[in-house]
N, C-alpha and C. Protein backbone atom coordinates (compact mmCIF):
# COMPACT_ATOMS: atom_id res chain seq x y z
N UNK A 1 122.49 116.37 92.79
CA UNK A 1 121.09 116.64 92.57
C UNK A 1 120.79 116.80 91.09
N UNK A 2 121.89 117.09 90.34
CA UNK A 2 121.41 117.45 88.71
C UNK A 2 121.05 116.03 88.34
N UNK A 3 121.83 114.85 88.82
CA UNK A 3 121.15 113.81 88.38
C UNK A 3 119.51 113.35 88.32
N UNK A 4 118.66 113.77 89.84
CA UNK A 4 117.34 114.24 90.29
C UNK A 4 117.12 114.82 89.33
N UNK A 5 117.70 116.08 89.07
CA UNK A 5 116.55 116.97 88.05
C UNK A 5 116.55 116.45 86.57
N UNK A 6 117.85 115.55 86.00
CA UNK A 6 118.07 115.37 84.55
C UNK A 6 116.50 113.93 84.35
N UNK A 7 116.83 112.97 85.60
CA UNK A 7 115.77 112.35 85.72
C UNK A 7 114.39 112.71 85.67
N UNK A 8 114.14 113.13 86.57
CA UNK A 8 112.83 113.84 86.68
C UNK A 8 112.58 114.41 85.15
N UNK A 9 113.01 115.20 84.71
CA UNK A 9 112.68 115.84 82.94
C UNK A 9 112.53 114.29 82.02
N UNK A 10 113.18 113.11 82.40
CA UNK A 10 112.74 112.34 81.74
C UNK A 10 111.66 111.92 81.96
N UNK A 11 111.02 111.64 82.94
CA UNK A 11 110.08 110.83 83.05
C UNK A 11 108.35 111.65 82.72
N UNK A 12 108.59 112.68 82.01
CA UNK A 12 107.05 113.54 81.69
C UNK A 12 106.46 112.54 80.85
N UNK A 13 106.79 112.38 79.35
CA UNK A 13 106.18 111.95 78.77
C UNK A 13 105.83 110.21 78.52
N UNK A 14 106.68 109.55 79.13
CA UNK A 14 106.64 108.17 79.42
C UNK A 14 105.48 107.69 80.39
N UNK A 15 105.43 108.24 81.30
CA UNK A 15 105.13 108.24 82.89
C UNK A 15 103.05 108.92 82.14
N UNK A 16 103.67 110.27 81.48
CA UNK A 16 102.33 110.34 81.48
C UNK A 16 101.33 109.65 80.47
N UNK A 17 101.90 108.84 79.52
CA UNK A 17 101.11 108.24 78.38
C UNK A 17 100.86 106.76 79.21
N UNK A 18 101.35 106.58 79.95
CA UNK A 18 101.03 105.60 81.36
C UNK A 18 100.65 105.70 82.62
N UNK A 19 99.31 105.58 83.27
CA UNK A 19 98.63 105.95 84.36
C UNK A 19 99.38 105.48 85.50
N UNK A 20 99.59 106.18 86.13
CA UNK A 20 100.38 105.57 87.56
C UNK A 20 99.55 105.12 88.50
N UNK A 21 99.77 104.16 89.38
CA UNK A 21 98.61 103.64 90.13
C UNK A 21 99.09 103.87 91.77
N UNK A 22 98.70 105.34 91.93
CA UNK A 22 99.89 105.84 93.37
C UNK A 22 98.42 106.15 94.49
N UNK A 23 98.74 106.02 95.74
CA UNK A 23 98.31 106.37 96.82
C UNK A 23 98.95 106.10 98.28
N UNK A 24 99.14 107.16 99.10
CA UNK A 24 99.60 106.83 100.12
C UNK A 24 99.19 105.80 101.34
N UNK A 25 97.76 104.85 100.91
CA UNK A 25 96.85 103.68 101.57
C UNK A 25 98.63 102.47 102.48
N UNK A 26 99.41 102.45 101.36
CA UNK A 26 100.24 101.45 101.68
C UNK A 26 100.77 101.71 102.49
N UNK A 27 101.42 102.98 102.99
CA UNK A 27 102.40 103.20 103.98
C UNK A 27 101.28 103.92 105.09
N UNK A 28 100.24 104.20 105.15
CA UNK A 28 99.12 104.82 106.22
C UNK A 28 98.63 103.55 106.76
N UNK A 29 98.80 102.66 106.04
CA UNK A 29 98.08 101.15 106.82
C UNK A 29 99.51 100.62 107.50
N UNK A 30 100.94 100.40 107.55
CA UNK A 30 101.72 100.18 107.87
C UNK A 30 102.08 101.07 108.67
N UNK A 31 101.62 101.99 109.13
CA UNK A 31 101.82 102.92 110.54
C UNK A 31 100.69 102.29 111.35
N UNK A 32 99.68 102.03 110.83
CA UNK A 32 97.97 101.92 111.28
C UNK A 32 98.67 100.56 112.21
N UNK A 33 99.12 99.77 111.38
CA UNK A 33 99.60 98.32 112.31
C UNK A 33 101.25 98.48 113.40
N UNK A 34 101.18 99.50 113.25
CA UNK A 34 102.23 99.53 114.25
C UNK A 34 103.64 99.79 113.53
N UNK A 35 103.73 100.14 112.12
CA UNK A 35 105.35 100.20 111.92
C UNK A 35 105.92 101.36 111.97
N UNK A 36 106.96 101.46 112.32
CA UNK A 36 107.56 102.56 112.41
C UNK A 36 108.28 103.26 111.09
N UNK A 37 108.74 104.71 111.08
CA UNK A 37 109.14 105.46 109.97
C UNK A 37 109.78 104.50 108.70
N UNK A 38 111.17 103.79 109.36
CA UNK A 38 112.19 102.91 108.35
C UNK A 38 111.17 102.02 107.71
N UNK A 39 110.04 101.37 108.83
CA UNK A 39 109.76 100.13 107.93
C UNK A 39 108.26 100.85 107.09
N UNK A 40 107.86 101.56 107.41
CA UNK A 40 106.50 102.04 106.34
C UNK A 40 107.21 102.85 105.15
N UNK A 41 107.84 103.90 105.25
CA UNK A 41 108.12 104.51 104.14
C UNK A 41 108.59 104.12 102.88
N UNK A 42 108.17 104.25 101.48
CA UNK A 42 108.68 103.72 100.50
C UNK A 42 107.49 102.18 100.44
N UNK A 43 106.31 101.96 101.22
CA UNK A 43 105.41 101.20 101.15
C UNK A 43 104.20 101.48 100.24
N UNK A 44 104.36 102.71 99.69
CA UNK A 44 103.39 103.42 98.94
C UNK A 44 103.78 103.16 97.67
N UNK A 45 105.28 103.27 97.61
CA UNK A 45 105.85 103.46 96.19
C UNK A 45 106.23 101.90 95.78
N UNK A 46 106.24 100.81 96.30
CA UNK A 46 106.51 99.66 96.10
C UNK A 46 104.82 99.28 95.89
N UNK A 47 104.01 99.76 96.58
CA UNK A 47 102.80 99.16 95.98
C UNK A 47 102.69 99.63 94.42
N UNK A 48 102.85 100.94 94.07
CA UNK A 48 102.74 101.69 92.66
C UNK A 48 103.40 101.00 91.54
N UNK A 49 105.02 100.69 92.15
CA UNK A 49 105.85 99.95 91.19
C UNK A 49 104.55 98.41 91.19
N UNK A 50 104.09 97.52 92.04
CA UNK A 50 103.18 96.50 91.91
C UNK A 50 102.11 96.25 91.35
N UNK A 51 101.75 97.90 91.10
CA UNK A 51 100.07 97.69 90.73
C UNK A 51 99.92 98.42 89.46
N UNK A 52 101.50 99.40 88.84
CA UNK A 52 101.35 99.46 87.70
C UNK A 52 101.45 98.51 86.84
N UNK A 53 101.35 98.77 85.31
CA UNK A 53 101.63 97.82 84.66
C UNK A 53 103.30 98.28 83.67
N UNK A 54 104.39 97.43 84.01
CA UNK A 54 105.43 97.48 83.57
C UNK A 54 106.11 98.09 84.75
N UNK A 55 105.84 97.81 85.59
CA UNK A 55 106.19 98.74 87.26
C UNK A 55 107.41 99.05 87.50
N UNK A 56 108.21 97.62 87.56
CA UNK A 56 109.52 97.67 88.00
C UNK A 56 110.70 98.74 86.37
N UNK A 57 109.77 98.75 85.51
CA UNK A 57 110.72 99.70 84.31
C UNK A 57 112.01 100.83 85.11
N UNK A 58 112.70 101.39 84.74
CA UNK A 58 113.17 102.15 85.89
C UNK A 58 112.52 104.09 85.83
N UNK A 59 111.44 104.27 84.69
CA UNK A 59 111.11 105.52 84.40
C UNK A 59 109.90 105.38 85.50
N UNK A 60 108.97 104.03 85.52
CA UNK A 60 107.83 103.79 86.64
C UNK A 60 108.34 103.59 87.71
N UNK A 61 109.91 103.24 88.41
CA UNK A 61 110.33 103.08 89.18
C UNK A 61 110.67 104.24 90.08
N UNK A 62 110.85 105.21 89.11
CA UNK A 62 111.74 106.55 89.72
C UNK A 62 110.20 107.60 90.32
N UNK A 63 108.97 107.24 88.88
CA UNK A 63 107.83 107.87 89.10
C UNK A 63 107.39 107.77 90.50
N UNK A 64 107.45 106.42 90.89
CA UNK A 64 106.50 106.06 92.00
C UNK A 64 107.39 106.62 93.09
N UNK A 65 108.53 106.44 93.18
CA UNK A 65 109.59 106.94 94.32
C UNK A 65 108.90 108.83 94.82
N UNK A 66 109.02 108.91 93.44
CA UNK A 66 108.34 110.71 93.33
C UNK A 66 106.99 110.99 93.78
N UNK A 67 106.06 109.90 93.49
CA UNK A 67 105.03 110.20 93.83
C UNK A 67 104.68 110.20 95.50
N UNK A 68 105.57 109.42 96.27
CA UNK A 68 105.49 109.19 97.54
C UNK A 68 106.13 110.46 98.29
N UNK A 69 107.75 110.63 97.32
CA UNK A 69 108.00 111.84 97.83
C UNK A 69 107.62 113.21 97.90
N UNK A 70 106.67 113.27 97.02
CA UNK A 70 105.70 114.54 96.70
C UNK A 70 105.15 114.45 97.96
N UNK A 71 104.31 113.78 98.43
CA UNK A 71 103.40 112.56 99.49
C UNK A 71 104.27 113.57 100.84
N UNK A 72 105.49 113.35 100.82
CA UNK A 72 106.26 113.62 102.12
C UNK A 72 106.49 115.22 101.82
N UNK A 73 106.73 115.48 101.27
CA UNK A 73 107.13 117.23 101.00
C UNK A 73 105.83 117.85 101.27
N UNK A 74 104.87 117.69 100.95
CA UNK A 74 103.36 118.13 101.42
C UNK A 74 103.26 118.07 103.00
N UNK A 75 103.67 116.70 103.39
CA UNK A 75 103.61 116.42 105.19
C UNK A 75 104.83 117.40 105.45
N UNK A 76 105.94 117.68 105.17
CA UNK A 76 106.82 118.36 105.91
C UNK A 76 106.49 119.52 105.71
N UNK A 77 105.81 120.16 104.54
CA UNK A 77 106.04 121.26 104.32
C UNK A 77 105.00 121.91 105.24
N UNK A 78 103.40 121.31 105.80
CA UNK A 78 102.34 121.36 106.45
C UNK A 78 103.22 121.31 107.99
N UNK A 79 104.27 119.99 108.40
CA UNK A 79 104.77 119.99 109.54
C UNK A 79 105.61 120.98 109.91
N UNK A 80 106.28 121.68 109.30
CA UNK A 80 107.37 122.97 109.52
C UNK A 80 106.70 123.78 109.54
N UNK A 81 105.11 124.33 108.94
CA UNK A 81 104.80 125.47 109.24
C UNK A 81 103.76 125.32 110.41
N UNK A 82 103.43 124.42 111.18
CA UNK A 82 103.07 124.24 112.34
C UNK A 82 103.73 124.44 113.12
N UNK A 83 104.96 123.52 113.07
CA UNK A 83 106.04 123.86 114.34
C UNK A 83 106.89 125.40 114.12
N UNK A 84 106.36 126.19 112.99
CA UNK A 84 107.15 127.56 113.13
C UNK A 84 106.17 128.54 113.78
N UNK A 85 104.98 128.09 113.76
CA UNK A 85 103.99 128.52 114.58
C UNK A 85 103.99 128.50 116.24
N UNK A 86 103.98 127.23 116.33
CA UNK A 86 104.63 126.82 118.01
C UNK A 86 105.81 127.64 118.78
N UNK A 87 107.03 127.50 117.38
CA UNK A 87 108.29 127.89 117.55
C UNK A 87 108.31 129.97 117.59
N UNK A 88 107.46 130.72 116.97
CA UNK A 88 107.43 132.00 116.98
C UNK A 88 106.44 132.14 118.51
N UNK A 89 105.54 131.34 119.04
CA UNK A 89 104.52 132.11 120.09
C UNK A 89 105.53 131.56 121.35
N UNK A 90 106.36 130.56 121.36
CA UNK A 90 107.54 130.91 122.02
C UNK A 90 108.47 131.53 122.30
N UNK A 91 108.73 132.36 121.28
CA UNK A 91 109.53 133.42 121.11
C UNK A 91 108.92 134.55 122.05
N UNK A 92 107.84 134.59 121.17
CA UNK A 92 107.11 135.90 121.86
C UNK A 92 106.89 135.67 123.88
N UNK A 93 106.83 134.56 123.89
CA UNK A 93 106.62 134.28 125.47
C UNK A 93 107.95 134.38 126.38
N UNK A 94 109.04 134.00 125.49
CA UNK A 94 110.15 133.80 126.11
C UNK A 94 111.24 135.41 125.92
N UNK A 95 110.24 136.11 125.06
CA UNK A 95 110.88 137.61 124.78
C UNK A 95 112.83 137.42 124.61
N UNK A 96 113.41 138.25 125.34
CA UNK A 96 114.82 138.24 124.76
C UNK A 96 115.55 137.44 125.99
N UNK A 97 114.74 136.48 126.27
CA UNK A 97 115.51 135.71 127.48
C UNK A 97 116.14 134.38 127.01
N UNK A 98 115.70 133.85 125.84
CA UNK A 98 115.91 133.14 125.06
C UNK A 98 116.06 133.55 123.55
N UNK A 99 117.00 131.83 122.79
CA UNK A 99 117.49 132.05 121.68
C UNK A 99 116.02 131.86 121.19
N UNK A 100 116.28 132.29 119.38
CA UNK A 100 115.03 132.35 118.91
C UNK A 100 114.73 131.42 118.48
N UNK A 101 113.58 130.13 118.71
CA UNK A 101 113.12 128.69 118.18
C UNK A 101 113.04 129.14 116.69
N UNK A 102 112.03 130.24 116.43
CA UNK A 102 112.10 130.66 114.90
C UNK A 102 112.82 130.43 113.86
N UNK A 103 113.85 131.32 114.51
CA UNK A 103 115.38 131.40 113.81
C UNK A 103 116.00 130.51 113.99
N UNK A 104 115.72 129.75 115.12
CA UNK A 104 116.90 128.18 114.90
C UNK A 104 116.12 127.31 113.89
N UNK A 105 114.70 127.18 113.76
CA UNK A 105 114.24 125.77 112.91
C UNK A 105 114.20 126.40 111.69
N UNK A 106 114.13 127.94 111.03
CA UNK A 106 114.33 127.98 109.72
C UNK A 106 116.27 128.28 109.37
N UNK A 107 116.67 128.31 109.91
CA UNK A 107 118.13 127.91 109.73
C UNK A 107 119.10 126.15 109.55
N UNK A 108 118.15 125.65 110.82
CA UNK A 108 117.81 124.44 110.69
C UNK A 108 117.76 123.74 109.17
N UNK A 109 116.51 124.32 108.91
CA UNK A 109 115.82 123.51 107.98
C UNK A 109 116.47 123.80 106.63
N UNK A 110 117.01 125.08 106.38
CA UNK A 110 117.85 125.94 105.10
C UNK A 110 119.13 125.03 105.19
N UNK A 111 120.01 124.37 106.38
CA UNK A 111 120.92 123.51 106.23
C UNK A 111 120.13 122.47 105.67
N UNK A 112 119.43 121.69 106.30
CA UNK A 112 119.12 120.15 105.95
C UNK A 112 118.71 120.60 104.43
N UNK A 113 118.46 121.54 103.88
CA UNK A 113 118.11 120.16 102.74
C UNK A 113 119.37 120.66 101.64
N UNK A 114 120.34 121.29 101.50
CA UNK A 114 121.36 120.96 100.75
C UNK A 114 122.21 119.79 101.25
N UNK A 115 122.31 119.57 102.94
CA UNK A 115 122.50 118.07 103.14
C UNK A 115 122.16 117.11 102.49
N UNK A 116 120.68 116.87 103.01
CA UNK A 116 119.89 116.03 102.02
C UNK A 116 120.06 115.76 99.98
N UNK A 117 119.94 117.17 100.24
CA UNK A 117 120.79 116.98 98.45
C UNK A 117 121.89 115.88 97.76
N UNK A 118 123.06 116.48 98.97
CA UNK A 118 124.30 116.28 98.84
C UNK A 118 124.44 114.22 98.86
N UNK A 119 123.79 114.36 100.21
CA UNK A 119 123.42 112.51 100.48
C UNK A 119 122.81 111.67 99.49
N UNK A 120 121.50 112.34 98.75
CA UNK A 120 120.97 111.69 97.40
C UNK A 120 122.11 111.77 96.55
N UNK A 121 123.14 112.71 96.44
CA UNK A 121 123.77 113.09 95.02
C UNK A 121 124.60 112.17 95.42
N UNK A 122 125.21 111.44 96.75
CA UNK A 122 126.09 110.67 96.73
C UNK A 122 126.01 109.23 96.60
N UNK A 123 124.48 109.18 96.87
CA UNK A 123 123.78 107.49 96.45
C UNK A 123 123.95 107.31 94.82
N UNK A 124 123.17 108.90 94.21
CA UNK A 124 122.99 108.51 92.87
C UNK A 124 124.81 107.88 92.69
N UNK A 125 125.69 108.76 93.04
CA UNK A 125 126.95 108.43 92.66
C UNK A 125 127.35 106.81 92.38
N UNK A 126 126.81 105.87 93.07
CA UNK A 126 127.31 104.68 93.41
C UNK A 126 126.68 103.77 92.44
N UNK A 127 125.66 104.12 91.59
CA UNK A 127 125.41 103.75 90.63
C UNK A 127 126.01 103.75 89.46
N UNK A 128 127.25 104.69 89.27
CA UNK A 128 127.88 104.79 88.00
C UNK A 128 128.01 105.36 87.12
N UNK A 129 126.84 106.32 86.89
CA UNK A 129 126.22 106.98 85.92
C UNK A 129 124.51 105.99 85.79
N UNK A 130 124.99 105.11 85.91
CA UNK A 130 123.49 103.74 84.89
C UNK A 130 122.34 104.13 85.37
N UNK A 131 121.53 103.64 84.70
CA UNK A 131 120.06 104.22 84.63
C UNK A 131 119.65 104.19 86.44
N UNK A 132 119.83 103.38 87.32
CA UNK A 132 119.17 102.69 88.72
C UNK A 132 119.88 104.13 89.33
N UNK A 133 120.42 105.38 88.75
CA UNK A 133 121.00 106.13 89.53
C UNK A 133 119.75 107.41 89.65
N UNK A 134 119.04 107.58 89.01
CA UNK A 134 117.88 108.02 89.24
C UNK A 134 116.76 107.81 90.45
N UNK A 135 116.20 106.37 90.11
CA UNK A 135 115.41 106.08 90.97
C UNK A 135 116.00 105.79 92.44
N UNK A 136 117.21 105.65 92.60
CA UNK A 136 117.99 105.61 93.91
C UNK A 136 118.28 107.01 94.53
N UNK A 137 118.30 108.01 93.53
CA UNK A 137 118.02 109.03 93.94
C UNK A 137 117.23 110.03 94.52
N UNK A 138 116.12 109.45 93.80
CA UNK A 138 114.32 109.64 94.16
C UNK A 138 114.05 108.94 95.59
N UNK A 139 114.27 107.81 95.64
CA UNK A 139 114.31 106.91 96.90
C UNK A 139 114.89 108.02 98.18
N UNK A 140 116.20 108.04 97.91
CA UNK A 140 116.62 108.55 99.11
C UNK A 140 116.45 109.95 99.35
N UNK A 141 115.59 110.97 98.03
CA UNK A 141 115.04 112.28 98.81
C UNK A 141 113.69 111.52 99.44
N UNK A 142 113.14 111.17 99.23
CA UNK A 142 112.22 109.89 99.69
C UNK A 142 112.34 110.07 101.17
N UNK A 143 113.26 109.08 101.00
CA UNK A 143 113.55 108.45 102.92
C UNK A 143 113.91 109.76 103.84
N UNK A 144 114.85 110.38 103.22
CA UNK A 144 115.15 111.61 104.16
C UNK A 144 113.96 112.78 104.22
N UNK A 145 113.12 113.10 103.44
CA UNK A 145 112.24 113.63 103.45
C UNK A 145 111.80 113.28 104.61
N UNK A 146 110.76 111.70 104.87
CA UNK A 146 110.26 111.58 105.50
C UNK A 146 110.89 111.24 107.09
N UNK A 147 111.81 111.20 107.12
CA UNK A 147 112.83 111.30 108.42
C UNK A 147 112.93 112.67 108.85
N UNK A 148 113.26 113.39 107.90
CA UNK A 148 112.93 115.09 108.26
C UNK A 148 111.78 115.32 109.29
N UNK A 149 110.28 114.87 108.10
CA UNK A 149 108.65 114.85 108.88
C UNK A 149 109.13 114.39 110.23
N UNK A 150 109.57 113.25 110.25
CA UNK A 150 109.43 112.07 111.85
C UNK A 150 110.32 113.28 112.54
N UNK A 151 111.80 113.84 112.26
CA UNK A 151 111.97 114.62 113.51
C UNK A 151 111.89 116.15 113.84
N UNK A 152 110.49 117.05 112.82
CA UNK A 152 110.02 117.85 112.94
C UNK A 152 108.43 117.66 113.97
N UNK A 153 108.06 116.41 113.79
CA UNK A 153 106.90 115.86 114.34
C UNK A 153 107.50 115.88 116.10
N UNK A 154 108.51 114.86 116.08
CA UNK A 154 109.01 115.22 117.68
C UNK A 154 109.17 116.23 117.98
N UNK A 155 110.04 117.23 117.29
CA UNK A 155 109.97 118.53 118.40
C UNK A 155 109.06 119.27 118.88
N UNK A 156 107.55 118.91 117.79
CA UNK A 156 106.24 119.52 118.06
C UNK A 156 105.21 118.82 118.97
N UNK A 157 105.54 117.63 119.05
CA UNK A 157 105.34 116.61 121.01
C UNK A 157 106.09 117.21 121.43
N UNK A 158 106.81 117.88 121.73
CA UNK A 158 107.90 118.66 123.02
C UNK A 158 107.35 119.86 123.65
N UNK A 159 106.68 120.55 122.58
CA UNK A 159 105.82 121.71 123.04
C UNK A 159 104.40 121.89 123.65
C-alpha cells in the first residue's frame, strides 16, 4: 500500500494544474444496459483517461483510477452503514439466540480491507518498481472496492 500512498502524494500538483474530466455517467449507463459489476467498473475511469487531455500519461492515469475509486468508497461506505443498520435491528430481534450480524459485518469488513491492501500491494509488485505500478494499484483498490459494494449490496437483498 505505501506504493498507493507514495503515488497518490504525487499526483497533487500535476493532476491539479490539469482539469480532470471525471464522472460516474460511464459506468451508471453500463449497468443501465445490462452489465454486470466486472464489465462496468473502471468504465468511468477509462472514459476520464479519454476525455482528458494527455489521458493515457500515467499521473492522469492513476488520477482517473482514483477518481472512480473515491466514486466506490462513497457507495460502500453509504452501503455498510445501511446494512449495519439492517444487521443491528436484527440483533435486537433475534436477542441472544443468535450470533451478532453487527459484530460479524464490522469484523468482516476490518479484515477485508487489509486484504484488499495486501492484493493491490501485490499487483503493484508485478510491475517492478516502474511507474504502471501505481496506477495498477489504484485500479485494483478500484475493482475490489467495488466488488466489496456488489457483495455488501447482496447481503442487504437477503434481509
Amino acid at each position: 500500500m505505501k506504493h498507493l500512498i507514495a503515488f497518490l502524494s504525487c499526483l497533487a500538483a500535476p493532476v491539479a494544474a490539469q482539469e480532470l474530466t471525471f464522472d460516474m455517467s460511464a459506468t451508471m449507463d453500463c449497468f443501465d444496459r445490462g452489465g454486470g459489476y466486472d464489465q462496468c467498473v473502471g468504465e468511468s475511469a477509462q472514459a476520464c483517461m479519454t476525455n482528458t487531455p494527455g489521458g493515457y500519461a500515467t499521473v492522469i492515469v492513476g488520477a482517473c483510477f482514483d477518481a472512480e475509486w473515491q466514486a466506490w468508497d462513497a457507495d460502500l461506505n453509504r452501503t455498510y452503514q445501511a446494512l449495519m443498520v439492517q444487521a443491528r435491528e436484527m440483533d435486537a430481534e433475534n436477542g441472544d439466540y443468535a450470533p451478532s450480524q453487527a459484530e460479524a459485518l464490522r469484523e468482516m469488513q476490518r479484515k477485508w480491507i487489509p486484504f484488499r491492501d495486501a492484493k493491490c500491494g501485490y499487483v503493484a509488485s508485478t510491475w517492478g518498481g516502474g511507474t504502471g505500478a501505481g496506477p495498477a494499484s489504484i485500479e485494483c483498490v478500484m475493482q475490489e472496492t467495488a466488488r466489496q459494494v456488489q457483495f455488501l449490496e447482496s447481503m442487504a437483498s437477503r434481509g
